[in-house]
N, C-alpha and C. Protein backbone atom coordinates (compact mmCIF):
# COMPACT_ATOMS: atom_id res chain seq x y z
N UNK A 1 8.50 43.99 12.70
CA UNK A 1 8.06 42.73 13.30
C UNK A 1 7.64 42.88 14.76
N UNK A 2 8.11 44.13 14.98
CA UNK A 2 7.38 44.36 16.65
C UNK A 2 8.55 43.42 17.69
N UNK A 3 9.30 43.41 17.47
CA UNK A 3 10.63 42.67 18.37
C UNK A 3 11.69 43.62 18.24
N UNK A 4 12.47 43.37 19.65
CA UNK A 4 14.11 44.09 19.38
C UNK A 4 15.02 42.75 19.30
N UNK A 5 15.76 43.06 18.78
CA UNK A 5 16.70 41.87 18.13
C UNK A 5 18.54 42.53 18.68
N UNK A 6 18.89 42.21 19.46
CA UNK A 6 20.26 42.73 20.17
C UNK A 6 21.60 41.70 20.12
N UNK A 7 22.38 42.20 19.43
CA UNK A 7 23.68 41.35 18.86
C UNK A 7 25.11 41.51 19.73
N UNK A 8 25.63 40.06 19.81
CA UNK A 8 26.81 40.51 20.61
C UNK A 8 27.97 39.49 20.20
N UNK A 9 29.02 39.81 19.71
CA UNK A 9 29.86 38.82 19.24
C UNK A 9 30.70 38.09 19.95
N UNK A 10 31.03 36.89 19.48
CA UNK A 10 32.31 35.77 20.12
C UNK A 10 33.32 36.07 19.16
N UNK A 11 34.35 36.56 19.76
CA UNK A 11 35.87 37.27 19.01
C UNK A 11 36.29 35.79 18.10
N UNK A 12 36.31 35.15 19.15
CA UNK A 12 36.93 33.68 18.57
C UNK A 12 35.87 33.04 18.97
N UNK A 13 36.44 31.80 18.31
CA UNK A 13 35.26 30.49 18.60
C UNK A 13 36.08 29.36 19.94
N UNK A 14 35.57 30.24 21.03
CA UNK A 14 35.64 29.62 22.01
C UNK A 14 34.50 28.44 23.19
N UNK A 15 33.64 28.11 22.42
CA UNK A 15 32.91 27.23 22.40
C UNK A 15 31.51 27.53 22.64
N UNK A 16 30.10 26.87 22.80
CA UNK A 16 28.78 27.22 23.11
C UNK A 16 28.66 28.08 24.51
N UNK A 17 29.26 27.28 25.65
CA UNK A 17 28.98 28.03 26.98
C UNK A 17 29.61 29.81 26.87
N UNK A 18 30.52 29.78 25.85
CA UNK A 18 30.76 31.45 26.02
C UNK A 18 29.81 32.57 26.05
N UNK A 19 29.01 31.65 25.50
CA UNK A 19 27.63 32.65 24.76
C UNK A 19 27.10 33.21 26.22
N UNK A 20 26.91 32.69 26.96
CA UNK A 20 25.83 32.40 28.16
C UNK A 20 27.06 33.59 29.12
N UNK A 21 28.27 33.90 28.78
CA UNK A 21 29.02 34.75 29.89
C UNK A 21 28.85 35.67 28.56
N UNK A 22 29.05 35.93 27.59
CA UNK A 22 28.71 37.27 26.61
C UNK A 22 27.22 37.77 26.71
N UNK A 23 26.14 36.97 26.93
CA UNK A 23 25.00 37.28 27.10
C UNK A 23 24.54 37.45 28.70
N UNK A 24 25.35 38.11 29.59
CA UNK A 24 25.58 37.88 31.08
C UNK A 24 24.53 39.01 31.06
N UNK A 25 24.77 40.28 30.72
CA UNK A 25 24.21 41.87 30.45
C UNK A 25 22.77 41.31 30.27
N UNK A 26 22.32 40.48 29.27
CA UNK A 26 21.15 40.79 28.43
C UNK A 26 20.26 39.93 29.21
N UNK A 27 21.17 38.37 29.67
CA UNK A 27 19.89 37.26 30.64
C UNK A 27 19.59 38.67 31.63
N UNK A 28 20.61 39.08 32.29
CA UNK A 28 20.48 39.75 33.70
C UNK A 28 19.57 38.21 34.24
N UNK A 29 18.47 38.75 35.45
CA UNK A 29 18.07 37.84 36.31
C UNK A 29 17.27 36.50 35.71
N UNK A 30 17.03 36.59 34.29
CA UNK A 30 15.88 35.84 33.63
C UNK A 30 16.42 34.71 33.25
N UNK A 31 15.70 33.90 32.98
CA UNK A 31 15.77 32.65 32.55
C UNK A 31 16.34 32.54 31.06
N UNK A 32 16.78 31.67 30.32
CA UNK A 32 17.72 31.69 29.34
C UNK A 32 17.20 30.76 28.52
N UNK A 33 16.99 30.74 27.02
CA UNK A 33 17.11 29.85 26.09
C UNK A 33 18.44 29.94 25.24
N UNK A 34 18.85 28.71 24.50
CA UNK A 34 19.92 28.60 24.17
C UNK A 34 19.78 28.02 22.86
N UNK A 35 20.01 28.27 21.21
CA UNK A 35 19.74 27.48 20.19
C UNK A 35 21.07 27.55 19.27
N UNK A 36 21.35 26.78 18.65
CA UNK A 36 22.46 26.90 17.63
C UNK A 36 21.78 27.51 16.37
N UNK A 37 21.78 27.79 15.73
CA UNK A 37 21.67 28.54 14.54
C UNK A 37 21.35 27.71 13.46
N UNK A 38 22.13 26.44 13.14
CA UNK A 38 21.90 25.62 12.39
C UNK A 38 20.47 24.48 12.48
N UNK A 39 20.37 24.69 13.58
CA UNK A 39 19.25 23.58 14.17
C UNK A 39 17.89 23.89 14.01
N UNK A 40 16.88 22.97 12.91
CA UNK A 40 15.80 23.44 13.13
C UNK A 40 14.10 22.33 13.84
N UNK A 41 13.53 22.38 14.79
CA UNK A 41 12.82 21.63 15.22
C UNK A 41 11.08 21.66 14.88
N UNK A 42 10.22 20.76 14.52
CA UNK A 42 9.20 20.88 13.77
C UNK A 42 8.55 19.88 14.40
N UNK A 43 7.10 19.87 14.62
CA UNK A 43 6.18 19.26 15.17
C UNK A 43 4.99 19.35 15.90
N UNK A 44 4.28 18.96 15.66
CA UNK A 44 2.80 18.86 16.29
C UNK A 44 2.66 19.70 17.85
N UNK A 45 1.89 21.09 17.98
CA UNK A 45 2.09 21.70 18.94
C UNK A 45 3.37 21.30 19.86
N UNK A 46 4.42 21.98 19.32
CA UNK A 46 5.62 22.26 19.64
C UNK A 46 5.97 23.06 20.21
N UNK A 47 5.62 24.41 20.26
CA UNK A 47 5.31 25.73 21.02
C UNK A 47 4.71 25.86 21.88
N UNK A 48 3.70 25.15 22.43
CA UNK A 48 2.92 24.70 23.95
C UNK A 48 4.15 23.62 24.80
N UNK A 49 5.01 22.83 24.32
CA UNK A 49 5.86 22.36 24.89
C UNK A 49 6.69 23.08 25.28
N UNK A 50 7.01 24.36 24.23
CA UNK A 50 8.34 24.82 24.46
C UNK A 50 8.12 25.73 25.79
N UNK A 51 6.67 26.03 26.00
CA UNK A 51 6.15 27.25 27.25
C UNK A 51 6.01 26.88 28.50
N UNK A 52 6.02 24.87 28.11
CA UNK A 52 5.51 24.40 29.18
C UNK A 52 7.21 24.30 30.08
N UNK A 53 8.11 23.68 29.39
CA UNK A 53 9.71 23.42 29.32
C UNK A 53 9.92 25.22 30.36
N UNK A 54 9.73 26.06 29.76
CA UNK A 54 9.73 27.49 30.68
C UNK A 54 9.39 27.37 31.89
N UNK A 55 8.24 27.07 32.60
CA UNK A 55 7.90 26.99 33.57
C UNK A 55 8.90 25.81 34.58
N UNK A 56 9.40 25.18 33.99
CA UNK A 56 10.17 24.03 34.89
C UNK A 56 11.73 24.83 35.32
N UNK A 57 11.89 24.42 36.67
CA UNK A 57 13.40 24.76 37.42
C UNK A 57 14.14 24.19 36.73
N UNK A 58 15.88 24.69 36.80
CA UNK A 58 16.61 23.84 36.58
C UNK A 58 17.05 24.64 35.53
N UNK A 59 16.97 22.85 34.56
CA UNK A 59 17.75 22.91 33.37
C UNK A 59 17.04 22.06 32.32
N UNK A 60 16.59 22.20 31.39
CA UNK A 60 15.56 21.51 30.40
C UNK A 60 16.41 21.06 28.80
N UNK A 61 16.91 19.94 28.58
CA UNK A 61 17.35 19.12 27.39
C UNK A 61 16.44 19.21 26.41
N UNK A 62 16.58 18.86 25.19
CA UNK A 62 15.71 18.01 24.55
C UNK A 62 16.55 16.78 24.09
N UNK A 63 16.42 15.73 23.99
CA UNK A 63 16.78 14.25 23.39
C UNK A 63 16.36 13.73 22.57
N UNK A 64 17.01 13.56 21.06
CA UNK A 64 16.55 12.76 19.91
C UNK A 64 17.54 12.06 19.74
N UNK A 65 16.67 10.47 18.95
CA UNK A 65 17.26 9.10 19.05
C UNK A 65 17.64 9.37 17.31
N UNK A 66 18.73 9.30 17.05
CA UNK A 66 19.73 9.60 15.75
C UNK A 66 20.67 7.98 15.94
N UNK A 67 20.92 7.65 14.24
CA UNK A 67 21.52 6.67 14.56
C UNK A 67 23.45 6.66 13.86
N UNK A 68 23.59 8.62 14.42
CA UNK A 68 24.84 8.63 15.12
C UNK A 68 25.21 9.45 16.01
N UNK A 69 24.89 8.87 16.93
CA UNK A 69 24.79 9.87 18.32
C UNK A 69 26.61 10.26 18.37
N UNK A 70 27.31 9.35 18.32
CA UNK A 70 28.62 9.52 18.43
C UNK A 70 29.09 11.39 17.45
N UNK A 71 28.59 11.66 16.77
CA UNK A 71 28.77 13.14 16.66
C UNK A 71 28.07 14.35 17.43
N UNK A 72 27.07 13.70 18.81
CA UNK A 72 26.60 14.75 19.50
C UNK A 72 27.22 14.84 20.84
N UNK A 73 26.68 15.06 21.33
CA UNK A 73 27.01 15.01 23.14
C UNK A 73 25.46 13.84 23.19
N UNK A 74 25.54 12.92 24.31
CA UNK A 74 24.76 11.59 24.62
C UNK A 74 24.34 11.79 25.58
N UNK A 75 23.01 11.19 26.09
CA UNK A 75 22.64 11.15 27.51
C UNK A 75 22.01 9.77 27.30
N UNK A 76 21.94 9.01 28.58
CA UNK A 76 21.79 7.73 28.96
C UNK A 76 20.74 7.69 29.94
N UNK A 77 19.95 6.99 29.76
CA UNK A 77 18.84 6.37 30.79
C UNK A 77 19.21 5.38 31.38
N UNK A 78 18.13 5.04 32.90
CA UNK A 78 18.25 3.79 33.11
C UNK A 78 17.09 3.32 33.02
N UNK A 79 16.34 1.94 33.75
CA UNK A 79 15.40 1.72 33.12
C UNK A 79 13.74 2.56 33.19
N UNK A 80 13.97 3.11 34.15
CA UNK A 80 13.30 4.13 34.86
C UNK A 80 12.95 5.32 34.04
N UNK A 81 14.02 5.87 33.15
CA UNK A 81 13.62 7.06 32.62
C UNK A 81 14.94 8.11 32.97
N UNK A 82 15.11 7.91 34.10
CA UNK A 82 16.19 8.60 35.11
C UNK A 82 17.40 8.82 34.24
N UNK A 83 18.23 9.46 34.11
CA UNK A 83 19.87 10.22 33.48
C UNK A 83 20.42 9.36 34.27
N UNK A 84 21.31 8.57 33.45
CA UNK A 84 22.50 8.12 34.17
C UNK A 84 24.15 8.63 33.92
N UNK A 85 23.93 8.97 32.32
CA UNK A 85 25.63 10.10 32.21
C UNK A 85 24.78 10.95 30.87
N UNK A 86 26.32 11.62 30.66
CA UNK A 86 26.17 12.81 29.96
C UNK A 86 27.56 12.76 29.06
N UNK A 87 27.66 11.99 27.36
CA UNK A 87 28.74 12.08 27.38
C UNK A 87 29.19 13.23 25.83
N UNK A 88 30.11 13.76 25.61
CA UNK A 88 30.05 14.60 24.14
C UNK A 88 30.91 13.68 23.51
N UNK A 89 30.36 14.09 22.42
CA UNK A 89 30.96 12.59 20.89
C UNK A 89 31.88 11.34 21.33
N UNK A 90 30.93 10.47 22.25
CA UNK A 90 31.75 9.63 22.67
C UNK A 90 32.06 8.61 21.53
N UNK A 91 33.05 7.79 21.61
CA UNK A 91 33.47 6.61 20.74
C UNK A 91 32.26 5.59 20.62
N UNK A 92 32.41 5.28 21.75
CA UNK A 92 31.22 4.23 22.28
C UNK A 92 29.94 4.12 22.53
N UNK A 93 28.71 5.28 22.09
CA UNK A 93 27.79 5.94 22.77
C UNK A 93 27.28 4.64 23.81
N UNK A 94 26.67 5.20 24.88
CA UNK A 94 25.87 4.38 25.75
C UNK A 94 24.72 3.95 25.52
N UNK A 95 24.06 5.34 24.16
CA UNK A 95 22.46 5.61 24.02
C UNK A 95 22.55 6.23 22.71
N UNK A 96 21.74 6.10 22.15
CA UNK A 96 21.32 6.25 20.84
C UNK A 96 20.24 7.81 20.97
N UNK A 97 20.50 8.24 21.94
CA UNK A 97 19.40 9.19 22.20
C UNK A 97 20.45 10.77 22.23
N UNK A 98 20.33 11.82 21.47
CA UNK A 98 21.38 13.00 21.01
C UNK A 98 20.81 14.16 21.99
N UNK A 99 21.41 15.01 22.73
CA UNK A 99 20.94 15.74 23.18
C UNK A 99 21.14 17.06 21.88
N UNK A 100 19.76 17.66 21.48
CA UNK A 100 19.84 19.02 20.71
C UNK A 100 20.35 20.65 20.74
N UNK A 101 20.51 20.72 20.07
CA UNK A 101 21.11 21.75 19.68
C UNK A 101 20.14 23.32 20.86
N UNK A 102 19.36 22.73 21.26
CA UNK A 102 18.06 23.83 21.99
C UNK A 102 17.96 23.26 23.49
N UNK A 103 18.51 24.49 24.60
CA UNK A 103 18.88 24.48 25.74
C UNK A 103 18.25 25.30 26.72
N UNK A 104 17.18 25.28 27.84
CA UNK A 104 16.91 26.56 28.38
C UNK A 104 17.23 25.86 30.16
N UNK A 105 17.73 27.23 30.41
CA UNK A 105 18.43 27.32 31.56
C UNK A 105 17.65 27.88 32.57
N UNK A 106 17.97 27.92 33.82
CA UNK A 106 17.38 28.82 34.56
C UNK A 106 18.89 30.01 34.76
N UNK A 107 18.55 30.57 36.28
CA UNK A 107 19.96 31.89 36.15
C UNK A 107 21.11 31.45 36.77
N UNK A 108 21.26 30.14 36.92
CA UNK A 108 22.52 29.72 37.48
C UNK A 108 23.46 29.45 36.08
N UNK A 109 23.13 29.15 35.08
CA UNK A 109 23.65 29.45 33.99
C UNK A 109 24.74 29.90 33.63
N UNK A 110 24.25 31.43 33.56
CA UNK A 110 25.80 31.86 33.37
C UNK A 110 27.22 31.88 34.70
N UNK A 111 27.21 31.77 35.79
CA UNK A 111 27.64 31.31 36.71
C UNK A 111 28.44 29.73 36.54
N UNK A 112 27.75 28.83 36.10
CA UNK A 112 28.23 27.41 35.83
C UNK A 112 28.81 27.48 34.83
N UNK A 113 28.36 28.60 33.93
CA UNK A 113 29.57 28.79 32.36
C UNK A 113 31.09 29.62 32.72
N UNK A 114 30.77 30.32 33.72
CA UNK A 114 32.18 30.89 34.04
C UNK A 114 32.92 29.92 34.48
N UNK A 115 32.54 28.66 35.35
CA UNK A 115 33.09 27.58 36.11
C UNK A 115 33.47 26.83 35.31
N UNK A 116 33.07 26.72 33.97
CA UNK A 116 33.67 25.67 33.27
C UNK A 116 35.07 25.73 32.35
N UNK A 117 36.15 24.52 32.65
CA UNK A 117 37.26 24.90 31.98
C UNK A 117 37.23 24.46 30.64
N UNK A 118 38.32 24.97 29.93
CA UNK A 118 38.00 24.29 28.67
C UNK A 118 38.80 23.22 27.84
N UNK A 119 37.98 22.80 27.14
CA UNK A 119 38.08 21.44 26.67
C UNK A 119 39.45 20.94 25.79
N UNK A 120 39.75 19.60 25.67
CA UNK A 120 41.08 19.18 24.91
C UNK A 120 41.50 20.37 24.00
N UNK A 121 39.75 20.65 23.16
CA UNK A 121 39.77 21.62 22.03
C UNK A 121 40.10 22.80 22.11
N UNK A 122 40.15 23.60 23.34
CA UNK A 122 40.39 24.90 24.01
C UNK A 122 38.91 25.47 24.07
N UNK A 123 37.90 24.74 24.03
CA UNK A 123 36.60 25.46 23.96
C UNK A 123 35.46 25.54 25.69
N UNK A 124 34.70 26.07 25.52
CA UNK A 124 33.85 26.15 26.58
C UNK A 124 32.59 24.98 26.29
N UNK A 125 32.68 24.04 26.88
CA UNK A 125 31.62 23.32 26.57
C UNK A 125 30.17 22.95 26.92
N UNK A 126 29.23 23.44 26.03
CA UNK A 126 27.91 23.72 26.71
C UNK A 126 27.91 22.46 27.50
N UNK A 127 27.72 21.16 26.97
CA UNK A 127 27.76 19.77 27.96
C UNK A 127 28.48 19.83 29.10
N UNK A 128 29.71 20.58 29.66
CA UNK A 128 29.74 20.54 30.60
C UNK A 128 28.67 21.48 32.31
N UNK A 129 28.26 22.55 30.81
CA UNK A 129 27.26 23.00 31.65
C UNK A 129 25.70 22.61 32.17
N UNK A 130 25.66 21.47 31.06
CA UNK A 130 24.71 20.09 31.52
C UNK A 130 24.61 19.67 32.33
N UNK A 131 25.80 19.08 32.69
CA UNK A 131 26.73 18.49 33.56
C UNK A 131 26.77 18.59 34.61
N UNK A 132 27.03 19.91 34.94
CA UNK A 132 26.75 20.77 36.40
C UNK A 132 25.57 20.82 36.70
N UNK A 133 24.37 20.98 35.96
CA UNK A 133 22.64 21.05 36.79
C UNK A 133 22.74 19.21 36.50
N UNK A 134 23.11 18.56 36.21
CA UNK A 134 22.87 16.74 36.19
C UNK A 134 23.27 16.75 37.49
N UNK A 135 24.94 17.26 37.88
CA UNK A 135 25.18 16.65 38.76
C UNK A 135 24.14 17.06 40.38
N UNK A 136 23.73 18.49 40.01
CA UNK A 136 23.01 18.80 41.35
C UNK A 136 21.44 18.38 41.25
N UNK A 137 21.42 17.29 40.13
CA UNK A 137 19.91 17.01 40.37
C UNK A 137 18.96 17.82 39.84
N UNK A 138 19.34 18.93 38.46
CA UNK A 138 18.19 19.91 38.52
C UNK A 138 18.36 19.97 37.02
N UNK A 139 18.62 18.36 36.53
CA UNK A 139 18.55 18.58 34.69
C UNK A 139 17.48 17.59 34.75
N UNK A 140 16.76 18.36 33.48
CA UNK A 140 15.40 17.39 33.20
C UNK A 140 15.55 17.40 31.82
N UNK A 141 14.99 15.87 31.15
CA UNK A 141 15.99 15.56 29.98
C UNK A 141 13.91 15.29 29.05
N UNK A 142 13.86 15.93 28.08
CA UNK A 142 12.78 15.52 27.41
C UNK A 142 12.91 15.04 26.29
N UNK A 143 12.19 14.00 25.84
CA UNK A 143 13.04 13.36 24.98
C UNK A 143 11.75 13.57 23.35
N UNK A 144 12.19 13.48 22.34
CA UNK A 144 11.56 13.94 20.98
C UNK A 144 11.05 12.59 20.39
N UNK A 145 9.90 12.21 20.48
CA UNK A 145 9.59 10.80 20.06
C UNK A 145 9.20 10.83 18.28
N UNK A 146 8.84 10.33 17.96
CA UNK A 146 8.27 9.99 16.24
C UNK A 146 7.82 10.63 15.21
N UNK A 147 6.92 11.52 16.42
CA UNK A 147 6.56 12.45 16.09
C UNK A 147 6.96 14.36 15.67
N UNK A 148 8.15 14.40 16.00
CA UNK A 148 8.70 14.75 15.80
C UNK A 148 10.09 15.24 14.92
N UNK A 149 10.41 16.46 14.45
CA UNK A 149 11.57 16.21 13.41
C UNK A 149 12.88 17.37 14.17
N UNK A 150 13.81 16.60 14.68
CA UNK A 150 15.15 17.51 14.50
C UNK A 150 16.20 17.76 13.40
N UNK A 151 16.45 18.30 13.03
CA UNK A 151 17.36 18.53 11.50
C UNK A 151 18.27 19.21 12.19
N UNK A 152 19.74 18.58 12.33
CA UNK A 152 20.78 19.53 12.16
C UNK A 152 21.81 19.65 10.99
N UNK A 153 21.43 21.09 10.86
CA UNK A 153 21.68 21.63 9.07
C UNK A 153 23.26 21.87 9.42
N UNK A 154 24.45 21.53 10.12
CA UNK A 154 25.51 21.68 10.24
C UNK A 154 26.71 21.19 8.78
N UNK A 155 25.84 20.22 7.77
CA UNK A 155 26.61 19.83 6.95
C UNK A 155 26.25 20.63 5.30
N UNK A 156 26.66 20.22 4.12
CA UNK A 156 25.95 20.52 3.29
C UNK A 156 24.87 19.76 2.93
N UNK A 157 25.17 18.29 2.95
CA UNK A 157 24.16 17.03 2.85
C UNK A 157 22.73 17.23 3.80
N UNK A 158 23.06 18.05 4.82
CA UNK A 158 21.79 18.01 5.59
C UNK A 158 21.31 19.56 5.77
N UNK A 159 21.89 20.02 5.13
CA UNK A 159 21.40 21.32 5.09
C UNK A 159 20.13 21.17 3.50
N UNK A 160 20.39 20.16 2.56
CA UNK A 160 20.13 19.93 1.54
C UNK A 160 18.63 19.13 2.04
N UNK A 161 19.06 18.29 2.73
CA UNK A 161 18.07 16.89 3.18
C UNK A 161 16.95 18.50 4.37
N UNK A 162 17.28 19.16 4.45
CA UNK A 162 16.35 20.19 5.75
C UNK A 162 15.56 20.70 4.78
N UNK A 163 16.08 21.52 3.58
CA UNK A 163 15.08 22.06 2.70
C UNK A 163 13.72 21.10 1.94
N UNK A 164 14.40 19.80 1.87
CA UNK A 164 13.67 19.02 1.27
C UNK A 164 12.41 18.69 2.02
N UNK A 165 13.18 18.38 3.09
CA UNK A 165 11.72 18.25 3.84
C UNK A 165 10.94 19.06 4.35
N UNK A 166 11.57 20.62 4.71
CA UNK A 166 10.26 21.33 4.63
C UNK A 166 9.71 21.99 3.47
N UNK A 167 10.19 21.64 2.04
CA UNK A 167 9.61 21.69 0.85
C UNK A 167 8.05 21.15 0.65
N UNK A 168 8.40 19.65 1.39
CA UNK A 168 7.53 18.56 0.73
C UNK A 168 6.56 19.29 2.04
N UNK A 169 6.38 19.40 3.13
CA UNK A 169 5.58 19.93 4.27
C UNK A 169 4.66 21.08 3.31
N UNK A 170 5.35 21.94 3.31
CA UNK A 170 5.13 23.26 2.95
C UNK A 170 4.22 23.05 1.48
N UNK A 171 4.22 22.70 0.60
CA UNK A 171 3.84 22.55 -0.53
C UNK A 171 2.35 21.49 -0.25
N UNK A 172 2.87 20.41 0.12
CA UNK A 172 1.55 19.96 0.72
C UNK A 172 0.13 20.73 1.39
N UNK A 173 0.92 21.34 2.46
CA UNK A 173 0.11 21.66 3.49
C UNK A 173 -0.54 23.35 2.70
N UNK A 174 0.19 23.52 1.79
CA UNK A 174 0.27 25.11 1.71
C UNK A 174 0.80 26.29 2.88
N UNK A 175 1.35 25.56 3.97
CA UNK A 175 1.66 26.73 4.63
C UNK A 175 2.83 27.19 4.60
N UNK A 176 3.15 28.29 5.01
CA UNK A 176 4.72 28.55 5.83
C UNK A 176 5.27 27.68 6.54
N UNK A 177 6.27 27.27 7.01
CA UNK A 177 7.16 27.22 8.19
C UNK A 177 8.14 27.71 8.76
N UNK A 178 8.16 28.66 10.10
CA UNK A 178 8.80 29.06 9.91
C UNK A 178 8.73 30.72 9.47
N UNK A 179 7.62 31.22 9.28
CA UNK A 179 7.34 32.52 8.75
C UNK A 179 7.31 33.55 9.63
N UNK A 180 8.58 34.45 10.05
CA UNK A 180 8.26 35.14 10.86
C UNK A 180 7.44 36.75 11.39
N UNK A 181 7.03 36.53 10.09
CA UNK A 181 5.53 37.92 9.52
C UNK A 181 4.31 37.08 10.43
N UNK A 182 4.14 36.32 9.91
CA UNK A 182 2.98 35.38 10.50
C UNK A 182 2.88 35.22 11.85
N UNK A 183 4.13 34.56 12.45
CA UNK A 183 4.07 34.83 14.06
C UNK A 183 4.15 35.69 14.62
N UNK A 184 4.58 36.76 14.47
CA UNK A 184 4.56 38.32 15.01
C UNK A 184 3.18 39.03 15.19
N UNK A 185 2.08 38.35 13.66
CA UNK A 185 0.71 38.74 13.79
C UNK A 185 0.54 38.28 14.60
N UNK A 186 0.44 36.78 14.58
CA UNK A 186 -0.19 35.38 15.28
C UNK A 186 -0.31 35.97 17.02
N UNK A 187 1.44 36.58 17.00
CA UNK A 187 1.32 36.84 18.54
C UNK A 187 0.84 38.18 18.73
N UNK A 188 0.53 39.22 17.64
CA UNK A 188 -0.16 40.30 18.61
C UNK A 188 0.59 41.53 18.30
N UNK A 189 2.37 40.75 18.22
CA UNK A 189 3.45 42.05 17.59
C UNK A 189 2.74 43.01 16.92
N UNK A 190 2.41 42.40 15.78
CA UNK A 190 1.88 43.46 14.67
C UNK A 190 0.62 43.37 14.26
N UNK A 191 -0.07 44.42 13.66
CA UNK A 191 -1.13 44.61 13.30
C UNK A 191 -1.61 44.00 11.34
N UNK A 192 -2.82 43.89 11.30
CA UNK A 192 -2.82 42.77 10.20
C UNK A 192 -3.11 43.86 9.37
N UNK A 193 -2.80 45.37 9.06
CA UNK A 193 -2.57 46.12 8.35
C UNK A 193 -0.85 46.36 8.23
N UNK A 194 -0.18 46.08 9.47
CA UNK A 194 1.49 45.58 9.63
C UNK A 194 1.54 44.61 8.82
N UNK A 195 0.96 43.47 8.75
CA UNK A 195 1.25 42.33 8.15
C UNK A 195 1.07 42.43 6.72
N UNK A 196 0.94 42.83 6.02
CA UNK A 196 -0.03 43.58 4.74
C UNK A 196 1.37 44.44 4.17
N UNK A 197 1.32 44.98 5.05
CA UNK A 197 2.17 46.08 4.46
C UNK A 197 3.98 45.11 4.52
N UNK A 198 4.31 44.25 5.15
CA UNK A 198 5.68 43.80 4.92
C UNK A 198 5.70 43.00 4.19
N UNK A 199 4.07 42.44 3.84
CA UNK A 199 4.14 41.05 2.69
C UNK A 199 4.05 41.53 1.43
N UNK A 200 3.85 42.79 0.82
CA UNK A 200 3.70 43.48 0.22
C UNK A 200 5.14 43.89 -1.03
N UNK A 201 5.71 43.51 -0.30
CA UNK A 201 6.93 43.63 -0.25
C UNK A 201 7.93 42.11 -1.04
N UNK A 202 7.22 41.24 -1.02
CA UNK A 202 7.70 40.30 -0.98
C UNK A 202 6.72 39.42 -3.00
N UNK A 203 7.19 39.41 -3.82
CA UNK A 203 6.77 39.34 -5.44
C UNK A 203 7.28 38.05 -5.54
N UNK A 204 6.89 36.96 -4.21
CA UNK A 204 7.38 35.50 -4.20
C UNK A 204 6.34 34.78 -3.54
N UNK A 205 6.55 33.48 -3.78
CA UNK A 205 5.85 32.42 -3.60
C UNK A 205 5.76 32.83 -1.59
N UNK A 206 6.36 33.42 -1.53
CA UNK A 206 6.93 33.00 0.74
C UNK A 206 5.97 34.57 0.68
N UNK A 207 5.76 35.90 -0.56
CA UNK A 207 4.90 36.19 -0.04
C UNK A 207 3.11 36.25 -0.35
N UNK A 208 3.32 35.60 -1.53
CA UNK A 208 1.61 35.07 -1.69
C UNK A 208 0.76 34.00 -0.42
């Protein structure tokens, strides 16, 4: 695929921000993206956002309006647009608006993850590392309007409800989603005699 792919484990499950002090070696000075595994995001030049989100200081959210925020971490507007809190699975949400599972940092990062203590749960909590660029003014919160689809596949029910819908996409449209032969060409990784030769491989519908 023309990529290196470098693995590093969490002994225990000591929460999201651990990642960001286990991956201390690999950010070194660079800027950081952050994704859960389960989470998948789809939409209309989505990848020009995600390059544009790179270029910005700070700390970059994404925000989708789910109607149960009370199982995410929350962020609140005022009327302005402006962050007013930051809360994780509150009782009460303030906002109907979920912050996602997809996080990019700048290099203060792992620094604010060492600073953070941990939670009732004993965990490291990425939201509190929110928290810390909110409080200094350097979180910028983008929010996922209509057009857009977040799926978090964390359950079985929605891991079920994720396939479905990129079934019905995919079959429609005839394309992939999601194909990572395709983007590796797309970007240049590999050569379309590379591409040939790994699809080759594949006596299924994902590789016709």
């Amino acid at each position: 695929l023309g990529i290196n792919i470098q693995y590093a484990q969490q002994a225990a499950p000591r929460g999201l921000a651990e990642a960001l002090i286990i991956g201390e070696k690999f950010i070194g000075q660079d800027k950081v993206c952050l994704i859960l595994g389960d989470n998948i995001f789809y939409g209309h030049d989505i990848q020009a956002i995600f390059k544009d989100v790179l270029q910005t200081p700070g700390a970059t959210v994404l925000a989708y309006s789910v109607k149960d925020p009370e199982r995410y971490g929350v962020v609140s507007f005022d009327a302005q647009g402006k962050v007013t809190s930051i809360e994780e699975k509150p009782r009460n949400p303030k906002s109907r608006w979920a912050i996602t599972g997809l996080y990019f940092f700048d290099n203060q990062a792992v620094s604010m993850a060492k600073n953070v203590s941990p939670s009732k749960r004993g965990e490291l909590e990425i939201t509190d590392v929110v928290k810390a660029y909110f409080k200094k003014g350097q979180l910028n919160v983008m929010s996922l309007g209509r057009g857009y689809a977040w799926l978090d596949t964390g359950t079985y029910e929605a891991l079920i409800d994720a396939a479905m819908f990129i079934k019905t996409i995919e079959d429609r449209q005839g394309l992939k989603i999601g194909c990572i032969e395709e983007v590796a060409f797309l970007k240049g990784y590999i050569t379309r005699k590379g591409l040939l030769g790994l699809v080759d491989g594949f006596k299924t519908s994902y590789g016709d």
